[in-house]
Protein backbone atom coordinates (compact mmCIF):
# COMPACT_ATOMS: atom_id res chain seq x y z
CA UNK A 1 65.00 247.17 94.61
CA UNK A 2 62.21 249.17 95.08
CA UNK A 3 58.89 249.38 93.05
CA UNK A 4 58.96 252.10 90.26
CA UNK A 5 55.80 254.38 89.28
CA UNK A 6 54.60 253.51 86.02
CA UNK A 7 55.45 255.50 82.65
CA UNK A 8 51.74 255.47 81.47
CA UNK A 9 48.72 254.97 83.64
CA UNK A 10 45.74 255.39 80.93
CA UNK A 11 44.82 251.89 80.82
CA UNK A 12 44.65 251.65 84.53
CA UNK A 13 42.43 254.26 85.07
CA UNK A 14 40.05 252.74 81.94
CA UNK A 15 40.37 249.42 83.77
CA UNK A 16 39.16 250.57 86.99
CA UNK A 17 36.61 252.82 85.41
CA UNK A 18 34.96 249.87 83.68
CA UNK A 19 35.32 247.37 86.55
CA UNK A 20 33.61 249.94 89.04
CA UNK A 21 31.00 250.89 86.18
CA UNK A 22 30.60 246.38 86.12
CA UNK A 23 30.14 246.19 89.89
CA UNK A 24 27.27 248.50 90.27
CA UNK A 25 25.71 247.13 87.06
CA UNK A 26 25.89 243.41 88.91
CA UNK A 27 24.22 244.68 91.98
CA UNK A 28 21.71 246.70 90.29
CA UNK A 29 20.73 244.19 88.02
CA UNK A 30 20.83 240.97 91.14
CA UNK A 31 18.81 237.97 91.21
CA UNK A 32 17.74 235.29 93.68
CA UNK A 33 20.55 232.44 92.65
CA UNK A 34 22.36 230.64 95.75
CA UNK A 35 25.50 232.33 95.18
CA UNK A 36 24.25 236.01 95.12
CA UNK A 37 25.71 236.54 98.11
CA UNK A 38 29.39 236.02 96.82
CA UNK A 39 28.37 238.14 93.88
CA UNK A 40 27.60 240.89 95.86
CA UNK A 41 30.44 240.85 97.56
CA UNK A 42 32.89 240.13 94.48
CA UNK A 43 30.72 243.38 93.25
CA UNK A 44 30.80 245.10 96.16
CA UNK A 45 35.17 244.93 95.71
CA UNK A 46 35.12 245.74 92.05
CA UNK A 47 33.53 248.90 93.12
CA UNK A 48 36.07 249.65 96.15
CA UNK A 49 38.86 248.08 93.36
CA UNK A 50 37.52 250.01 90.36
CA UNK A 51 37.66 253.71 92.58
CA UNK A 52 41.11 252.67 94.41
CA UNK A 53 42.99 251.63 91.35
CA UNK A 54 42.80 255.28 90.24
CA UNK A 55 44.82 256.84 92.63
CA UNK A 56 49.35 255.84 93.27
CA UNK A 57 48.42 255.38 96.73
CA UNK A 58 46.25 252.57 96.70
CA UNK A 59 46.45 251.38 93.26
CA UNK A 60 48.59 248.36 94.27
CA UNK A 61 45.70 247.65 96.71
CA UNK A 62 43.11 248.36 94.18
CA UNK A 63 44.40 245.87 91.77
CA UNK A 64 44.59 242.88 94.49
CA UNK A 65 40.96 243.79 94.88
CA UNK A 66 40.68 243.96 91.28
CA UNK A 67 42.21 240.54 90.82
CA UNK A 68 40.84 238.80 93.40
CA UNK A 69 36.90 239.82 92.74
CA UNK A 70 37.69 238.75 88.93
CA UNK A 71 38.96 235.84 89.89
CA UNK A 72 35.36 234.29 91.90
CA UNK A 73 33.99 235.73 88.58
CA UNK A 74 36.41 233.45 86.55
CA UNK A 75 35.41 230.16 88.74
CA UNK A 76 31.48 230.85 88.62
CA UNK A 77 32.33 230.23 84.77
CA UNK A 78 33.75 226.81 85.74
CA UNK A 79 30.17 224.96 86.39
CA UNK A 80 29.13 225.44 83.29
CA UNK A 81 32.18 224.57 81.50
CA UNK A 82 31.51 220.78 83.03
CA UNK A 83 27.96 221.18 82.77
CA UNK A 84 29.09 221.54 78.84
CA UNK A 85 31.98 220.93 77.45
CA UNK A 86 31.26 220.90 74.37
CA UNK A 87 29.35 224.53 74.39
CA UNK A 88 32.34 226.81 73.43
CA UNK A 89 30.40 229.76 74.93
CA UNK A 90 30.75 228.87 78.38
CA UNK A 91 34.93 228.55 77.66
CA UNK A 92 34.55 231.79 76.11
CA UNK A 93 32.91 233.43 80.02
CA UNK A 94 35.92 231.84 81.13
CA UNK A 95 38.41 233.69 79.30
CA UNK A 96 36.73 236.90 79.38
CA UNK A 97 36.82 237.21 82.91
CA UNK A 98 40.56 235.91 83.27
CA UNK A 99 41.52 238.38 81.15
CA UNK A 100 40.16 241.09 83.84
CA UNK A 101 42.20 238.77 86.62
CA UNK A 102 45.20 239.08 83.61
CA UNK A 103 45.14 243.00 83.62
CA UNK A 104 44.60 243.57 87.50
CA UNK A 105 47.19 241.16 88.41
CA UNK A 106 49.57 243.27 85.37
CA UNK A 107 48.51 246.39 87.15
CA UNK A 108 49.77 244.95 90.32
CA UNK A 109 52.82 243.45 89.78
CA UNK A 110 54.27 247.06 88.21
CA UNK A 111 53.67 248.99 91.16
CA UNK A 112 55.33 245.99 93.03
CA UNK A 113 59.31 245.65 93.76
CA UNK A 114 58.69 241.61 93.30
CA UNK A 115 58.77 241.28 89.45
CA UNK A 116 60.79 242.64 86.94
CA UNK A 117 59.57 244.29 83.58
CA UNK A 118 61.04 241.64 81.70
CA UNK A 119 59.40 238.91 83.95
CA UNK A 120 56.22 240.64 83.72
CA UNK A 121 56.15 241.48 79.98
CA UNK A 122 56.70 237.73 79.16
CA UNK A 123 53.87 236.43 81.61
CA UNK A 124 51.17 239.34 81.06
CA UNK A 125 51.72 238.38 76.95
CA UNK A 126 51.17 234.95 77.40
CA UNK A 127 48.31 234.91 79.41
CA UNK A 128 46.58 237.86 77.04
CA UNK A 129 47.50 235.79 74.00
CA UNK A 130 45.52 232.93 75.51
CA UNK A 131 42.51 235.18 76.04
CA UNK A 132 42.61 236.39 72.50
CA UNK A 133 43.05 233.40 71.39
CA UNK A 134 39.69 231.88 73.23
CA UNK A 135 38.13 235.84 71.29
CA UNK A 136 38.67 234.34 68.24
CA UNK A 137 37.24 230.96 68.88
CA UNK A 138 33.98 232.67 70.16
CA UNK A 139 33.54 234.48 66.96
CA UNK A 140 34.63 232.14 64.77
CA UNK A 141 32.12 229.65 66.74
CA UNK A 142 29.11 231.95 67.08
CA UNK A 143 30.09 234.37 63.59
CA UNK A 144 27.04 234.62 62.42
CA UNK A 145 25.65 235.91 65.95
CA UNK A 146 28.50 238.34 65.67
CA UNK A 147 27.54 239.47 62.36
CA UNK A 148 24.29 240.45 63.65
CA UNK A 149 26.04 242.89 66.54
CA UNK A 150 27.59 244.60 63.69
CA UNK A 151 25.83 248.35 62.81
CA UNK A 152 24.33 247.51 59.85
CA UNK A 153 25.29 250.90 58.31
CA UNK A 154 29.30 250.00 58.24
CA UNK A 155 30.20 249.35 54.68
CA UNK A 156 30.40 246.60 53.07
CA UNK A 157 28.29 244.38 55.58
CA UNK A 158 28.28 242.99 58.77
CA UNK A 159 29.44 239.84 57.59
CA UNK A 160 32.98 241.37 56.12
CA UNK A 161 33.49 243.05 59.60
CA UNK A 162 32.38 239.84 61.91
CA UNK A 163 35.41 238.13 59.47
CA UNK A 164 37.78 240.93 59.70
CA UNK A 165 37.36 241.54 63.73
CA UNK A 166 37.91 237.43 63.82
CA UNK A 167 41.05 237.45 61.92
CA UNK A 168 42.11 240.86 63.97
CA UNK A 169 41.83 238.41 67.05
CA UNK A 170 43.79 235.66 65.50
CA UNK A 171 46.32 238.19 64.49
CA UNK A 172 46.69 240.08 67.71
CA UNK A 173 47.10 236.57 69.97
CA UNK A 174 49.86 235.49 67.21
CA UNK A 175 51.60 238.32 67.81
CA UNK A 176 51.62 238.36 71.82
CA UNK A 177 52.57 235.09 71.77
CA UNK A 178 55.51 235.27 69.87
CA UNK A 179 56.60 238.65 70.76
CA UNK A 180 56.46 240.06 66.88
CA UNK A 181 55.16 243.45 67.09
CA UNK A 182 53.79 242.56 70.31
CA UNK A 183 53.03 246.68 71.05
CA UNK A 184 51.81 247.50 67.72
CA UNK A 185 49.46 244.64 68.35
CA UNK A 186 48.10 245.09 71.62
CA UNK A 187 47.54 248.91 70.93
CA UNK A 188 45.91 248.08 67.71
CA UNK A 189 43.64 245.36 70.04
CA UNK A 190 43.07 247.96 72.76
CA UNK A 191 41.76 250.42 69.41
CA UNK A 192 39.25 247.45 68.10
CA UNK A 193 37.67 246.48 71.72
CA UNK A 194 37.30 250.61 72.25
CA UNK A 195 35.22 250.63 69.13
CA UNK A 196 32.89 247.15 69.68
CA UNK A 197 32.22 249.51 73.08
CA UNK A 198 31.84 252.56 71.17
CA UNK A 199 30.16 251.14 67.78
CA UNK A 200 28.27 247.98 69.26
CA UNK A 201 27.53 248.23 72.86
CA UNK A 202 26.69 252.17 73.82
CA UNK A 203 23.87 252.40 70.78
CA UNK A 204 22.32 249.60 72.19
CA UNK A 205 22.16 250.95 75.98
CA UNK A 206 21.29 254.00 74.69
CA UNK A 207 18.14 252.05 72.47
CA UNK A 208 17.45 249.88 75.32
CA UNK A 209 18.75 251.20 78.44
CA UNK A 210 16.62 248.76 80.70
CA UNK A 211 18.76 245.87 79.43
CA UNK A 212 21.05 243.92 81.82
CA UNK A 213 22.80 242.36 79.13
CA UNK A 214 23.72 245.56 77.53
CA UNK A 215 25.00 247.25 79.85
CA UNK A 216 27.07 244.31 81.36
CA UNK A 217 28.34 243.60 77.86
CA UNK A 218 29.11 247.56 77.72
CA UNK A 219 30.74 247.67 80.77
CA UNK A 220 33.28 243.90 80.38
CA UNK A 221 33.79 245.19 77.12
CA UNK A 222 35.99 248.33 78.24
CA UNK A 223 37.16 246.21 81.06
CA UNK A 224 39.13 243.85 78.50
CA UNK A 225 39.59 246.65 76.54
CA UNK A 226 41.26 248.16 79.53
CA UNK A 227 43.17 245.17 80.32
CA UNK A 228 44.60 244.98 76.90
CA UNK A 229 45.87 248.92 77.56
CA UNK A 230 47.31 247.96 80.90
CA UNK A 231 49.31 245.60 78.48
CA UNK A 232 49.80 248.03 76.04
CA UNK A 233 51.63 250.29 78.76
CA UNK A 234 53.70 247.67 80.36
CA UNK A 235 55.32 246.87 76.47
CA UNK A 236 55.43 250.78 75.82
CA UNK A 237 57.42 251.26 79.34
CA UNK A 238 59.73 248.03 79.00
CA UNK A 239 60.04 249.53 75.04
CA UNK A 240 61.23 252.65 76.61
CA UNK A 241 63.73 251.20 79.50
CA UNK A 242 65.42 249.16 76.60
CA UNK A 243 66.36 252.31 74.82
CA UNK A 244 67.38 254.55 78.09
CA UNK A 245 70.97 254.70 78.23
CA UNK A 246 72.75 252.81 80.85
């Protein structure tokens, strides 16, 4: 068995886009903490991750990068999960950055011989479900923070849209965890994280452009909007093999 090229590579090349676009933001934006040494270097390989993933030759290599630099992201969440509990915020880090370590490891495992589509599609849905599962907890928890990211020109208010985008969520992890329009969802969740980028996040780097925070938020936010397209891709090619002819 040998590994196969993938159908549809648009939401790898997002993925790496935004991960590179997250690694320089994280160096250019560094403090003095005790562990900014493994953030550089977990930076430092989202950039070399984020420019290999984009080309068939070392996108397999990329993507270990990828998954690996996401991954010390993922467990620098972990201290302040114990430090509290209780603060759904700090679970909600968490899940953002494993869903980065989710699509790197997808992208990964389809240019690799060791996993089969079927194998793959069941994992990468359950472990995406989970992660939009802990989206909708974070807005549910912190809506009316939500509400206020909202552009206060969509009609009817920013309230409506903090609800609908929360229910969306609920919606979408439903669906990839029971395999029930499992495509239609993940597209139609790749489609709302494009816009919080597009709607949310760019107007405010472009009205405060010395902000950390908005340009990291920018930048993870096409990241797991890229991971959910890696997803998307992987359904759409195991959609297609199921209806090739023997």
């Amino acid at each position: 068995m040998t590994a196969s090229t993938p159908s549809s590579n648009l939401g790898r090349h997002v993925f790496g886009l935004a991960a590179l676009a997250f690694g320089v933001i994280t160096l250019a934006w560094h403090d003095s903490h005790q562990l900014r040494y493994i953030v550089y270097a977990a930076s430092a390989a989202l950039i070399f991750g984020g420019a290999a993933i984009q080309f068939p030759r070392t996108a397999k290599t990329g993507a270990a990068v990828l998954s690996a630099a996401y991954l010390v992201f993922t467990l620098l969440c972990v201290p302040g999960i114990v430090a509290g509990p209780r603060i759904y915020n700090s679970w909600g880090n968490f899940f953002e950055q494993f869903s980065l370590v989710t699509g790197a490891a997808i992208v990964s495992a389809r240019l690799s011989s060791a996993w089969s589509g079927e194998a793959l599609n069941r994992i990468g849905r359950i472990l995406l479900s989970i992660c939009t599962a802990s989206f909708t907890l974070e807005q549910a928890f912190y809506l009316r923070a939500t509400a206020g990211l909202v552009p206060k020109w969509l009609p009817p208010n920013q309230m409506f849209w903090a609800v609908t985008t929360t229910v969306l969520f609920a919606l979408a992890a439903v669906a990839l965890l029971t395999n029930r329009m499992a495509l239609l969802a993940t597209r139609l969740l790749t489609l709302m994280l494009v816009s919080f980028g597009l709607l949310v996040w760019v107007p405010l780097v472009l009205s405060d452009p010395r902000s950390h925070t908005n340009w990291s938020e920018n930048a993870e936010t096409f990241a797991i909007a890229g991971a959910t397209w890696v997803l998307a891709d992987l359904l759409g090619e195991v959609r297609l093999n199921d209806h090739r002819p023997g």
